[in-house]
Protein backbone atom coordinates (compact mmCIF):
# COMPACT_ATOMS: atom_id res chain seq x y z
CA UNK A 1 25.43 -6.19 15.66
CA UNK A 2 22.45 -5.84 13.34
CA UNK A 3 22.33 -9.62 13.22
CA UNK A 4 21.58 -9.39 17.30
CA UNK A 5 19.72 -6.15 17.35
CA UNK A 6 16.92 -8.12 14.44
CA UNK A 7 16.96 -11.31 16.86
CA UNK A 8 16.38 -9.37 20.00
CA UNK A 9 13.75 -7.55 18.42
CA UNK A 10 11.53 -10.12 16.82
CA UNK A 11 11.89 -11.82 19.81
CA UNK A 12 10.33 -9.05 21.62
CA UNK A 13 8.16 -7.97 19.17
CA UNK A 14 6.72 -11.71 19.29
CA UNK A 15 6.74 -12.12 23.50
CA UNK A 16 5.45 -8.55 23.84
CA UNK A 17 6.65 -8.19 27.47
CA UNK A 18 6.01 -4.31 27.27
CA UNK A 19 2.50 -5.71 27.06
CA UNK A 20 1.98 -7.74 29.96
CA UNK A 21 4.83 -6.07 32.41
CA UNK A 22 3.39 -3.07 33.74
CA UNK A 23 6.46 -2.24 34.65
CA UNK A 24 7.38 -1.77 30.63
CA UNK A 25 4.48 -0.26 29.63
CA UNK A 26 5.56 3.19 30.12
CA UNK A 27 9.04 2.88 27.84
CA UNK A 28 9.68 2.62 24.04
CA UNK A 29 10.70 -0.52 23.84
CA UNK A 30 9.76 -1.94 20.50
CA UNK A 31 10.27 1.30 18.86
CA UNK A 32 13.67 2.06 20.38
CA UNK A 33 14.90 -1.98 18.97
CA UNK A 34 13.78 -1.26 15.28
CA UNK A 35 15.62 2.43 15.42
CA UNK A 36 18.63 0.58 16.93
CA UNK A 37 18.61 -2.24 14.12
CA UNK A 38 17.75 0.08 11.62
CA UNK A 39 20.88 1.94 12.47
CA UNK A 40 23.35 -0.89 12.57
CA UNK A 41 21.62 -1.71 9.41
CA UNK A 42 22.48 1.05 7.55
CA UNK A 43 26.22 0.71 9.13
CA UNK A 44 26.56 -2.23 8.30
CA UNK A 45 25.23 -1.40 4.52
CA UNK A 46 27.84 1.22 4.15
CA UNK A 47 30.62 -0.87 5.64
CA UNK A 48 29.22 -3.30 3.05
CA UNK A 49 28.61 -6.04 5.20
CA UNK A 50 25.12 -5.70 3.89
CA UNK A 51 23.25 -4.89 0.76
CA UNK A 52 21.04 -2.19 1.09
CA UNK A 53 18.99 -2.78 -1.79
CA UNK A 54 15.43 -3.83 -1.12
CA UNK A 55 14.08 -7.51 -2.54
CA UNK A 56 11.88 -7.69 -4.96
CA UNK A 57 9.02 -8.87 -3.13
CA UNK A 58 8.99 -6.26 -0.55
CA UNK A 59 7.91 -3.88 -3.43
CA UNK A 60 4.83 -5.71 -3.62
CA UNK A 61 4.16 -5.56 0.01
CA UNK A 62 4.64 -1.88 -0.30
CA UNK A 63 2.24 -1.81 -3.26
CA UNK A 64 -0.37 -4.05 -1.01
CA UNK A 65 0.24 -1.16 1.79
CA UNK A 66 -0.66 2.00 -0.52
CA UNK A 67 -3.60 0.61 -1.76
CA UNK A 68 -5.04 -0.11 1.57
CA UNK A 69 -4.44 3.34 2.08
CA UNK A 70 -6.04 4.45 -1.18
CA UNK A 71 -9.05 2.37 -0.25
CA UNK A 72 -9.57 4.29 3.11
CA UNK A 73 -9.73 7.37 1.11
CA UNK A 74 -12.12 6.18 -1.33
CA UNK A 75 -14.19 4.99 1.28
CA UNK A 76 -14.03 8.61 3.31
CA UNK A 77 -12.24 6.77 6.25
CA UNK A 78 -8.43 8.59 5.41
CA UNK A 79 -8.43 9.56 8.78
CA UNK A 80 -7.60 5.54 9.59
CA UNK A 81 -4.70 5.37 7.96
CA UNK A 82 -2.15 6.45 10.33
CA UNK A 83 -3.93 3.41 12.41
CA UNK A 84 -2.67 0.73 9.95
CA UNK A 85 -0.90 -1.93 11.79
CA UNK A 86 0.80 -3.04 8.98
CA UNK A 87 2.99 0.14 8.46
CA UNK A 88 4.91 -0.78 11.53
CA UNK A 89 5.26 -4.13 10.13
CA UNK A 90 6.45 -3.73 7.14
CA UNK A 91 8.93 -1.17 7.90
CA UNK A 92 10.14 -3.68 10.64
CA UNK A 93 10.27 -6.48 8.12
CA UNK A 94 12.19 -4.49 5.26
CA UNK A 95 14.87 -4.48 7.64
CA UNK A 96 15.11 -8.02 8.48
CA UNK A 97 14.58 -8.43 4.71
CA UNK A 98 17.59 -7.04 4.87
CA UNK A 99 19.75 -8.88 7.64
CA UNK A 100 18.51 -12.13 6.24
CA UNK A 101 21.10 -12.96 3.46
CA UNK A 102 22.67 -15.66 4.40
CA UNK A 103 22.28 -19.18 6.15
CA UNK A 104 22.95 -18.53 9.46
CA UNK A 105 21.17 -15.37 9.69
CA UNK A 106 18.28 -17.35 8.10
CA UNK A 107 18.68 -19.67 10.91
CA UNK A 108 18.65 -17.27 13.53
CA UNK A 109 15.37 -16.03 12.44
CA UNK A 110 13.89 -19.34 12.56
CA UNK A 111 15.06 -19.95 16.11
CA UNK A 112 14.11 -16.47 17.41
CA UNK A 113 10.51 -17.60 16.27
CA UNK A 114 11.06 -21.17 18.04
CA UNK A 115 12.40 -19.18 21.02
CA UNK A 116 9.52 -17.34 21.45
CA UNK A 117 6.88 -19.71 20.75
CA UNK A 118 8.07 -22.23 23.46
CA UNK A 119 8.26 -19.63 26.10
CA UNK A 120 4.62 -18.93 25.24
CA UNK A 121 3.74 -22.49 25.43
CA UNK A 122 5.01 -22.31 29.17
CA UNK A 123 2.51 -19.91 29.42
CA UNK A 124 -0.39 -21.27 27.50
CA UNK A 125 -0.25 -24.60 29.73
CA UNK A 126 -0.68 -22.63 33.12
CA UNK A 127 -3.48 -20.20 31.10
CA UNK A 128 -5.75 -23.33 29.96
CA UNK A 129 -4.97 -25.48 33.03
CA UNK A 130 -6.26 -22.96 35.04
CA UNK A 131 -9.50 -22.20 36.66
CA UNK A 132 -12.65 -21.14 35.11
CA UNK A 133 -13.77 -17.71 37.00
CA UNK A 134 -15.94 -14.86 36.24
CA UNK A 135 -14.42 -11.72 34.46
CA UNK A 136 -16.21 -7.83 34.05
CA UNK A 137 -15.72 -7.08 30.30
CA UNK A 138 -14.96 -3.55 31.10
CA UNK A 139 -13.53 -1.40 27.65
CA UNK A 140 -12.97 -4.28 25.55
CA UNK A 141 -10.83 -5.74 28.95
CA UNK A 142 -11.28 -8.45 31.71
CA UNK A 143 -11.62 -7.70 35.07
CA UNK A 144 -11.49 -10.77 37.10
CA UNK A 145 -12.72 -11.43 40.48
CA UNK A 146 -12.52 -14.74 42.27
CA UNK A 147 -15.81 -16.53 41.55
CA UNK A 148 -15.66 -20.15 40.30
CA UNK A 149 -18.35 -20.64 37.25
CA UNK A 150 -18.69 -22.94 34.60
CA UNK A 151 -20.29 -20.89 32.04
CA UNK A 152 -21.30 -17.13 31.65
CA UNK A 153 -24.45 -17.45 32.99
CA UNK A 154 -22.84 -18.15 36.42
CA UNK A 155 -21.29 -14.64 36.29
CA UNK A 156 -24.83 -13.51 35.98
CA UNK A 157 -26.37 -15.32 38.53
CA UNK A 158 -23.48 -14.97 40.71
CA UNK A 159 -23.16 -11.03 40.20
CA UNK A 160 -22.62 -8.49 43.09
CA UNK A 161 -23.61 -4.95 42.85
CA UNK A 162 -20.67 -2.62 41.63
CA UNK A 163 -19.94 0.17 44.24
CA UNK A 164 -20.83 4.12 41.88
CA UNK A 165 -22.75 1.76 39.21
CA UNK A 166 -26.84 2.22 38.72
CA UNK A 167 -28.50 -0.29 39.70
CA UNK A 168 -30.15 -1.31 36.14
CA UNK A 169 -26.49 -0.81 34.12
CA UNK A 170 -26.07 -3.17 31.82
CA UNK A 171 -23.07 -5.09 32.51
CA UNK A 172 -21.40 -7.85 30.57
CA UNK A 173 -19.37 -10.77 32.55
CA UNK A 174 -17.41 -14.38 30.88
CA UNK A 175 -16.31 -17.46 32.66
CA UNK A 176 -13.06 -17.75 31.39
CA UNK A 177 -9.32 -19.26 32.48
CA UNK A 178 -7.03 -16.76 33.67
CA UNK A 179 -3.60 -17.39 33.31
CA UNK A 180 -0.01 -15.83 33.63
CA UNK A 181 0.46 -12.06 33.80
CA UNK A 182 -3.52 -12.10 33.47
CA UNK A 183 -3.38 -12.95 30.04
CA UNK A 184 -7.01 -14.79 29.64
CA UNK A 185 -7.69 -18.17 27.00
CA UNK A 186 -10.28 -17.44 24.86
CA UNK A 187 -13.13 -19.81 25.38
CA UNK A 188 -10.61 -22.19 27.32
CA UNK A 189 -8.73 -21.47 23.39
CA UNK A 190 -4.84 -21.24 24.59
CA UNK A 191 -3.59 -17.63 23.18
CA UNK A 192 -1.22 -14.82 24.27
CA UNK A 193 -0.76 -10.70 23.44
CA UNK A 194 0.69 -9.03 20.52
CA UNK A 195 0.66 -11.04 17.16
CA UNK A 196 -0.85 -14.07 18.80
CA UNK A 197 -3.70 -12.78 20.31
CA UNK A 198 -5.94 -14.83 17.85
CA UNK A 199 -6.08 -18.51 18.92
CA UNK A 200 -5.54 -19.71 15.23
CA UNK A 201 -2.64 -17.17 14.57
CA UNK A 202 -0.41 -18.61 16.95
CA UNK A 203 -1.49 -22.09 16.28
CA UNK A 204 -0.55 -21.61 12.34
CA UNK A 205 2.90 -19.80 13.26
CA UNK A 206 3.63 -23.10 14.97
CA UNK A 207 2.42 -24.90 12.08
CA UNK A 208 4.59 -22.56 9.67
CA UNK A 209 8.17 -23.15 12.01
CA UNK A 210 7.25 -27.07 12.89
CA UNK A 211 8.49 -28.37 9.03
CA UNK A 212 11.70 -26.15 8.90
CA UNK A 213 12.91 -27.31 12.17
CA UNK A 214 12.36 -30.95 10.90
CA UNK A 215 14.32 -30.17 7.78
CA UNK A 216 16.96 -28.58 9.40
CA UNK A 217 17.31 -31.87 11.71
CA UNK A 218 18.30 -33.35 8.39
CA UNK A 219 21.33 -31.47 8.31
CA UNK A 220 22.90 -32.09 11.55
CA UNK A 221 26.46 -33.02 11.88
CA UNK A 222 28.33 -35.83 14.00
CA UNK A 223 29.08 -33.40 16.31
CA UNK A 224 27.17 -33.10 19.10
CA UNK A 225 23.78 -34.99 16.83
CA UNK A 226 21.94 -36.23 20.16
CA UNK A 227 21.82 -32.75 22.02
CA UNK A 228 20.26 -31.08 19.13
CA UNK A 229 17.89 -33.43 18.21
CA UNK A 230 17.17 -33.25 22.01
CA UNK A 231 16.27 -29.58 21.74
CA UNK A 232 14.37 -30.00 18.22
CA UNK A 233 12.30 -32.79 19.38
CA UNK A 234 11.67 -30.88 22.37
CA UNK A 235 10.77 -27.22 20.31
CA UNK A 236 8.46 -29.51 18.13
CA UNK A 237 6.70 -30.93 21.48
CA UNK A 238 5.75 -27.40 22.58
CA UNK A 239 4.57 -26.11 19.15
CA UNK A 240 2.50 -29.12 19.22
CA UNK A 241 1.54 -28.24 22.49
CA UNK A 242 0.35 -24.87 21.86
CA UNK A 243 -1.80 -25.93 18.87
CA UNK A 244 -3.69 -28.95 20.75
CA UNK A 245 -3.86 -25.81 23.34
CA UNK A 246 -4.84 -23.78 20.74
CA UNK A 247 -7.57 -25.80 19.07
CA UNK A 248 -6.79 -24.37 15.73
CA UNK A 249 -8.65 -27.24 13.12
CA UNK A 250 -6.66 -24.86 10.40
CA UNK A 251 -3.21 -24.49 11.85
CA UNK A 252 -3.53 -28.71 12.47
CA UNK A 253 -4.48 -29.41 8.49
CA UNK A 254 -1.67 -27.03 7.83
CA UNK A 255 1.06 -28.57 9.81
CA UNK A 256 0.54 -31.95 8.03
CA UNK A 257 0.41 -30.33 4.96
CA UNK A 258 3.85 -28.86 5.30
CA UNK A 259 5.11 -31.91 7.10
CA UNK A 260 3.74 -33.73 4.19
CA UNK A 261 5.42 -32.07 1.38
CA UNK A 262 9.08 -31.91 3.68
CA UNK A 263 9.29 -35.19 4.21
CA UNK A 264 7.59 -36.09 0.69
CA UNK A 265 10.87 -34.12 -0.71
CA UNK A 266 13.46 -35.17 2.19
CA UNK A 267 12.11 -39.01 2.13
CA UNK A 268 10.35 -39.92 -0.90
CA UNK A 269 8.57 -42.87 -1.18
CA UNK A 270 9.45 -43.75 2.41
CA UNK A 271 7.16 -40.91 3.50
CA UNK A 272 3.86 -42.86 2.17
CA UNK A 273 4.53 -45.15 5.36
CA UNK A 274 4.85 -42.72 7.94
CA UNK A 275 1.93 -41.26 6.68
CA UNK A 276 -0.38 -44.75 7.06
CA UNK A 277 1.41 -44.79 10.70
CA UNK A 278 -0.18 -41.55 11.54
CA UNK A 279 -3.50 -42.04 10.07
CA UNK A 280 -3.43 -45.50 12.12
CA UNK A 281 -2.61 -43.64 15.24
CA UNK A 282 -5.21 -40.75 14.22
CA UNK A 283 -8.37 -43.82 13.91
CA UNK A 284 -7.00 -45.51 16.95
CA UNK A 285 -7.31 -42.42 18.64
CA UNK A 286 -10.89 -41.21 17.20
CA UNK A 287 -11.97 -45.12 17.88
CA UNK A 288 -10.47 -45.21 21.49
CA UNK A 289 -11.89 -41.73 22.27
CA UNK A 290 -15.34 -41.54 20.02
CA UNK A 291 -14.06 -37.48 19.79
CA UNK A 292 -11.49 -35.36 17.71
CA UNK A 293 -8.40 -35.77 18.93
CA UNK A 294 -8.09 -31.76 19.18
CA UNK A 295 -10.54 -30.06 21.17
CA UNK A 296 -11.61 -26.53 20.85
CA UNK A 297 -10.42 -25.43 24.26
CA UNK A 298 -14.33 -25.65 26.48
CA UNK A 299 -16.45 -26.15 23.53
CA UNK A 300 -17.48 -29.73 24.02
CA UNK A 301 -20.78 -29.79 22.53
CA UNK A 302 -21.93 -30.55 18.76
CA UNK A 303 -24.08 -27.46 18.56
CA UNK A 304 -21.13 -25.17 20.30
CA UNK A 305 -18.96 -26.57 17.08
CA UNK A 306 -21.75 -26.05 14.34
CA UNK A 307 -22.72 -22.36 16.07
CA UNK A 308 -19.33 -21.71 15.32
CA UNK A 309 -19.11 -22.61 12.08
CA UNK A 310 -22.66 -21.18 11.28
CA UNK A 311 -20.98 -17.82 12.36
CA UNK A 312 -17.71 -18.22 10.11
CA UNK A 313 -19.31 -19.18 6.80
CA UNK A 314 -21.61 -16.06 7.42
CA UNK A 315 -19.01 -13.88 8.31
CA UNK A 316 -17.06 -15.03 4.82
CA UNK A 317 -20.42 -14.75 2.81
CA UNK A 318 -21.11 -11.44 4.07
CA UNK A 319 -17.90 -10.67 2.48
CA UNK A 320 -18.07 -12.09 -0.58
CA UNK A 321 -21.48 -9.76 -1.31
CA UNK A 322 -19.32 -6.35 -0.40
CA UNK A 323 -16.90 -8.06 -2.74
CA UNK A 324 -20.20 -7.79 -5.32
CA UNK A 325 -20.90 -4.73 -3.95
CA UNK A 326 -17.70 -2.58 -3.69
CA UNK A 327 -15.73 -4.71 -6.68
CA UNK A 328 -12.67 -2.22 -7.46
CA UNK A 329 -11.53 -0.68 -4.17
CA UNK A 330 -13.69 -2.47 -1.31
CA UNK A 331 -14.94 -1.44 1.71
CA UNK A 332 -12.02 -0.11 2.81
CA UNK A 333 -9.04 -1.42 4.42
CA UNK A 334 -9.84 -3.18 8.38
CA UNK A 335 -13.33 -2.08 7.39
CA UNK A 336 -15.61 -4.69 6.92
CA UNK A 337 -17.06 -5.01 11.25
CA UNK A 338 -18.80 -2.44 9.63
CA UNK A 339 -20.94 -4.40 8.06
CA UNK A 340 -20.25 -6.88 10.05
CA UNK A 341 -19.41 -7.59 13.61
CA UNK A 342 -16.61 -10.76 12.83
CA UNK A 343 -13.85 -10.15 10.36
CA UNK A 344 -14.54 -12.51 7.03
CA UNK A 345 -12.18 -15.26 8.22
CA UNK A 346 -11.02 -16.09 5.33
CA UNK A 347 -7.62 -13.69 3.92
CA UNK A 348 -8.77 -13.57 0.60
CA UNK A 349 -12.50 -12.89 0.83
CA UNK A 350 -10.90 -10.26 3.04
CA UNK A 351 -8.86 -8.76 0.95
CA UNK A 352 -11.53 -8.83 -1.86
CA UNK A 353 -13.92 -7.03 -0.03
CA UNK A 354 -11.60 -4.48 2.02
CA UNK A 355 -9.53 -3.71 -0.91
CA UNK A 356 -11.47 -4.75 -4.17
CA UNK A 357 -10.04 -7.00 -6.85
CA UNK A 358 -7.11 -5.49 -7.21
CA UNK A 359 -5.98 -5.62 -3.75
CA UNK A 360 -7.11 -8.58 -3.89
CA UNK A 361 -4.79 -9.87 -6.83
CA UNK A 362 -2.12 -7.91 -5.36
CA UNK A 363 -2.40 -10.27 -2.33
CA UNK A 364 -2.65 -13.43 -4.38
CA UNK A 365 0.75 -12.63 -6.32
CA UNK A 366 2.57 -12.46 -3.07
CA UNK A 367 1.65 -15.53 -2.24
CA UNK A 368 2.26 -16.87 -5.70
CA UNK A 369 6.02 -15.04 -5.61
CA UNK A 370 6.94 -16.82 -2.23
CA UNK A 371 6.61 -19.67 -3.98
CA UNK A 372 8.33 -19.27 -6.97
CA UNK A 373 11.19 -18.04 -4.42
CA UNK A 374 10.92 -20.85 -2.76
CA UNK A 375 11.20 -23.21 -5.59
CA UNK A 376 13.43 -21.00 -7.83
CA UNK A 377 15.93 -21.59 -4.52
CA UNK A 378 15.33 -25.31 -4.15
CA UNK A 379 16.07 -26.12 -7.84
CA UNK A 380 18.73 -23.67 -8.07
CA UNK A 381 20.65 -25.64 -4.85
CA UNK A 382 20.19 -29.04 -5.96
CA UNK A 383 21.49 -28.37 -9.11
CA UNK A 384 24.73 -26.60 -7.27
CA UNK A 385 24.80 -29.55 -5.02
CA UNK A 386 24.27 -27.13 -2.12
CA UNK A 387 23.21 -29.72 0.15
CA UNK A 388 22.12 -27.83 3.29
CA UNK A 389 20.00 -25.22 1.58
CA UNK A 390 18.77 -27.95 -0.36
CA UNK A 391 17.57 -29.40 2.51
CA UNK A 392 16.55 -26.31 4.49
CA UNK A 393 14.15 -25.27 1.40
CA UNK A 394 12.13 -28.10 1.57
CA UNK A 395 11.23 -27.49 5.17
CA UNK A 396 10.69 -24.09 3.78
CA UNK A 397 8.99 -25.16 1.35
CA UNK A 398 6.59 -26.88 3.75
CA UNK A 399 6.34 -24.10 6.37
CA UNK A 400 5.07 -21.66 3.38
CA UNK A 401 2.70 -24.12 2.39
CA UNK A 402 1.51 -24.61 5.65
CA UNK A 403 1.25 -21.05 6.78
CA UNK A 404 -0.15 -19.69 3.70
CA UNK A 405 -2.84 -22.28 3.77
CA UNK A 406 -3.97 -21.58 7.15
CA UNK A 407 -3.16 -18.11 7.45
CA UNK A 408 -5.57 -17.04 4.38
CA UNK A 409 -8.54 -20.15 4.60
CA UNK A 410 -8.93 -19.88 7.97
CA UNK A 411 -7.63 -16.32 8.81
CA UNK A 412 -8.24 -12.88 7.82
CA UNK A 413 -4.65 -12.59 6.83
CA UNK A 414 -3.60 -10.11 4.21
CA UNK A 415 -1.78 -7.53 5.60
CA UNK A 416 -0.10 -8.66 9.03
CA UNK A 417 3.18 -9.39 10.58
CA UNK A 418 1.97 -13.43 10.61
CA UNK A 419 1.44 -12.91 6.70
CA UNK A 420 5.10 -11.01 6.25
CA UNK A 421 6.55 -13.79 7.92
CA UNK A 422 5.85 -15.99 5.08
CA UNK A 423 7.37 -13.33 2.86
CA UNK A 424 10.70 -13.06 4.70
CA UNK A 425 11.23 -16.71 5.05
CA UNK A 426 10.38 -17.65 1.19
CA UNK A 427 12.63 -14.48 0.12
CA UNK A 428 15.36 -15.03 3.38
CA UNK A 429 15.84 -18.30 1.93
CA UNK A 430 16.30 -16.81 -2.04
CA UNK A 431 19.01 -14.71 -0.57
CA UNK A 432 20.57 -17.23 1.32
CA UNK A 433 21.15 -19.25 -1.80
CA UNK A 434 22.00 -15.97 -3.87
CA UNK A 435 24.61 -15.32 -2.24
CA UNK A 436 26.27 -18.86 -2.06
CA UNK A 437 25.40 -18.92 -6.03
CA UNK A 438 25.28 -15.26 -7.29
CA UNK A 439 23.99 -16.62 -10.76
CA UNK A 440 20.34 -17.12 -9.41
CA UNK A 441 18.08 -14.95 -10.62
CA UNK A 442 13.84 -14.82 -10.57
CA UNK A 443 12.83 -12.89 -13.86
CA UNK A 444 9.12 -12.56 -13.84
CA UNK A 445 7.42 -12.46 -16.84
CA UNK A 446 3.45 -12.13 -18.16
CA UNK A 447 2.96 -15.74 -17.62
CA UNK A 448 3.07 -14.84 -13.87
CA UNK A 449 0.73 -12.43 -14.02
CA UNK A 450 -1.28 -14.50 -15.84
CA UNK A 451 -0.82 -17.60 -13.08
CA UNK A 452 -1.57 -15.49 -10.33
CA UNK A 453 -4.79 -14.05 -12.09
CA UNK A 454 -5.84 -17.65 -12.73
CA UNK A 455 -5.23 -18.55 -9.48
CA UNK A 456 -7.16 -15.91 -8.12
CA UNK A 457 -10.22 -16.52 -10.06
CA UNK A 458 -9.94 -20.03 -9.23
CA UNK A 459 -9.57 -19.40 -5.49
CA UNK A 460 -12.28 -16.90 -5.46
CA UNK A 461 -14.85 -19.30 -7.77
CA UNK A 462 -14.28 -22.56 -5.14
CA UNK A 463 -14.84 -20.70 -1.94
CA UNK A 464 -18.57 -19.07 -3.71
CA UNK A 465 -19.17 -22.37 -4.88
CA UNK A 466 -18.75 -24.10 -1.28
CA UNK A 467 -20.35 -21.18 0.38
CA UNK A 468 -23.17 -21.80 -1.70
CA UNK A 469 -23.56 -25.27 -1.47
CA UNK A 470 -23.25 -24.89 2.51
CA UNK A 471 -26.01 -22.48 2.78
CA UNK A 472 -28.31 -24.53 0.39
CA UNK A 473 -27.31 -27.55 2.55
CA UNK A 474 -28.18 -26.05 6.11
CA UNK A 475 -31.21 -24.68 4.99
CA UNK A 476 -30.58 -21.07 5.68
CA UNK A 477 -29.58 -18.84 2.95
CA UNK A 478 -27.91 -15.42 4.49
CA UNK A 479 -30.12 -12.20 3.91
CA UNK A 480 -28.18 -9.07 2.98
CA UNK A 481 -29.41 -6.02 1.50
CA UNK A 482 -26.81 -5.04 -1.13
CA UNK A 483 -27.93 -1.59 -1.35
CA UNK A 484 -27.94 -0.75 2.10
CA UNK A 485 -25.01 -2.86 3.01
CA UNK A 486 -26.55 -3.88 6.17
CA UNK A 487 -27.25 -7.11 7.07
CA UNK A 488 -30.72 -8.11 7.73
């Protein structure tokens, strides 16, 4: 029962129908499905059919959690606290910590995520294959009408007086693509509600699944082989889908990443000519098409690409100087639109200037401990000769690379449910292998600590270094007054 009760719920949880039924809106429904699987939890703990003892790495995300809310205090904003996203998902994912201890369960996780990502694609198609009309941004919200436009400056043209509004109010309008349940694209940028309301987010999430369904192909029986690699090939062709939709550069570099290092450990030397078969079909492509083969939803234009990227390299240097500014505790946790108005895309200039260095080396050491999960587990079943979680870890493997690449370069991914997710794979899989060989074990020492502080001064010092040399290269070095923290 708890096994259903965590499927059903991250399903949800990932759809968000309460969000986009209005006929949901009104009831409990994610709350009610974590009491319920917290419950069956706990009965299935005492029947012992679980272990109710935390992992290990949850302890850090708890650690990450408190001094977020330390840093609100320190920055006079305690009153935000309560407003933390990431306290509902981290209770939620200590109790799928929990449920996840074993292969199948592990499995089931994986396909609840596959699940819901290919009944968003069904979505995404009919959202970026739709129209272009005009939209009233009305409280942060979209209030479409039926005018056809082809940019925002249609809207304006176009625009009819409001019936109670003055005359000279000031009201803003986008030309955007309105698709099912009135969920809009984002600059023709295929997206959906909940956790995937950022473009990239649910482009990397795809990127993250993609290799573990690949590796668990590896590992199909006789029985039945042709109908599931039917339904794998046809999961991978709408999470390939929704990141073309998507337009995600990041989530694309990250799914050949992890694809890269799966097959790299599935294949071996065999995997160096699939990869010059894809960079063929990649130049044949660019040469046949004189243009990316992704495209950034209805930004077409050289200077709509470069704006873009003018405005996430500022976003991330403003962040490294409240980094300089505010070195121990930051700015405060989800704090930094105050200085400025995009988040720093990038998770670890985030974390360094929201929560000061030592969130910010509390965030690099869970990413440094899902990997030494993840290859603790690997080497562990090879040795044991545990063939299938052998082979499952190396798509894991690759799905952790992959998502922690593109969740922290290109995303402001610290503290989420996206970022969690990388947690409760890397650790779902230790478990898994724990408990078919109870003599694992992951003893951390000081030359962790020591890794992970390396790591984070070397992270940090490369992304100054190329934010420096990109500013000196365009010409325009970003103006900030430290003392006032306001930019200029």
């Amino acid at each position: 029962m708890a096994t259903l009760l965590t499927l059903i719920t991250l399903v949800v949880r990932l759809i968000s129908p309460h969000t986009v039924i209005p006929a949901l809106q009104s009831i409990p429904l994610v709350p009610g499905l974590t009491g319920l699987m917290l419950v069956s939890a706990v009965i299935a703990g005492i029947r012992r059919r679980l272990s109710l003892l935390p992992p290990l790495y949850l302890y850090f995300q708890v650690a990450l959690l408190v001094w977020m809310a330390f840093s609100l205090v320190m920055a006079g904003e305690a009153g935000h606290i309560p407003k933390l996203g990431f306290i509902n998902d981290l209770f939620f994912g200590a109790i799928v910590a929990l449920v996840i201890d074993r292969l199948p369960r592990f499995k089931l996780f994986v396909v609840g995520y596959a699940f819901s990502l290919v009944v968003i694609s069904g979505f995404g198609v009919q959202q970026i294959r739709a129209p272009r009309v005009c939209a009233e941004v009305v409280g942060g919200e979209l209030l479409f009408d039926t005018r056809a436009c082809a940019a925002d400056l249609d809207c304006y043209q176009k625009m009819p007086p409001r019936e109670g509004a003055p005359a000279a109010a000031l009201r803003g309008f986008k030309c955007e693509r309105k698709g099912p349940f009135g969920v809009a694209a984002f600059q023709g940028r295929m997206r959906w509600v909940g956790p995937f309301t950022d473009s990239n987010a649910l482009g990397t999430t795809c990127a993250t699944i993609a290799p573990i369904l690949i590796a668990w192909a590896f590992t199909f029986k006789k029985k039945r082989r042709l109908l599931k690699f039917a339904l794998t090939a046809g999961v991978l062709l709408a999470l390939m889908v929704i990141i073309l939709g998507t337009g995600s550069r990041g989530s694309l570099v990250g799914l050949f990443m992890g694809l890269g290092v799966t097959l790299w450990r599935l294949l071996g030397k065999k995997v160096v000519i699939i990869g010059i078969v894809l960079v063929v079909v990649a130049g044949a492509v660019l040469t046949v098409t004189g243009k990316s083969p992704i495209s950034r939803g209805d930004e077409t234009s050289q200077t709509g690409t470069e704006a873009s990227d003018q405005s996430r390299t500022t976003a991330m240097a403003v962040g490294m100087r409240l980094w300089f500014q505010y070195p121990v505790v930051g700015v405060g946790a989800e704090q930094i639109t105050k200085y400025h108005y995009l988040e720093a895309h990038n998770g670890f200039i985030s974390a360094a200037s929201e929560l000061g260095t030592i969130g910010l080396c509390l965030f690099v050491f869970t990413i440094w401990l899902n990997f030494r999960l993840v290859f603790a587990a690997r080497q562990h079943a090879l040795r044991k000769n545990l063939g299938e979680l052998a082979t499952i870890s190396a798509g894991t493997l690759g799905g952790v690379l992959a998502g922690s690449f593109a969740f922290t370069v290109f995303l402001s991914n610290y503290a989420t449910l996206n970022n969690l997710m990388l947690c409760l794979l890397a650790g779902g899989l230790f478990k898994c292998v724990q408990q078919e060989s109870p003599e694992l074990k992951l003893k951390l020492s000081h030359w962790d600590v020591l890794g992970a502080l390396l790591l984070t001064g070397l992270i940090m010092g490369l992304t100054h270094l190329a934010l420096s040399a990109y500013f000196t290269m365009k010409g325009f070095p970003l103006q900030f007054d430290t003392s006032s923290g306001k930019i200029m």
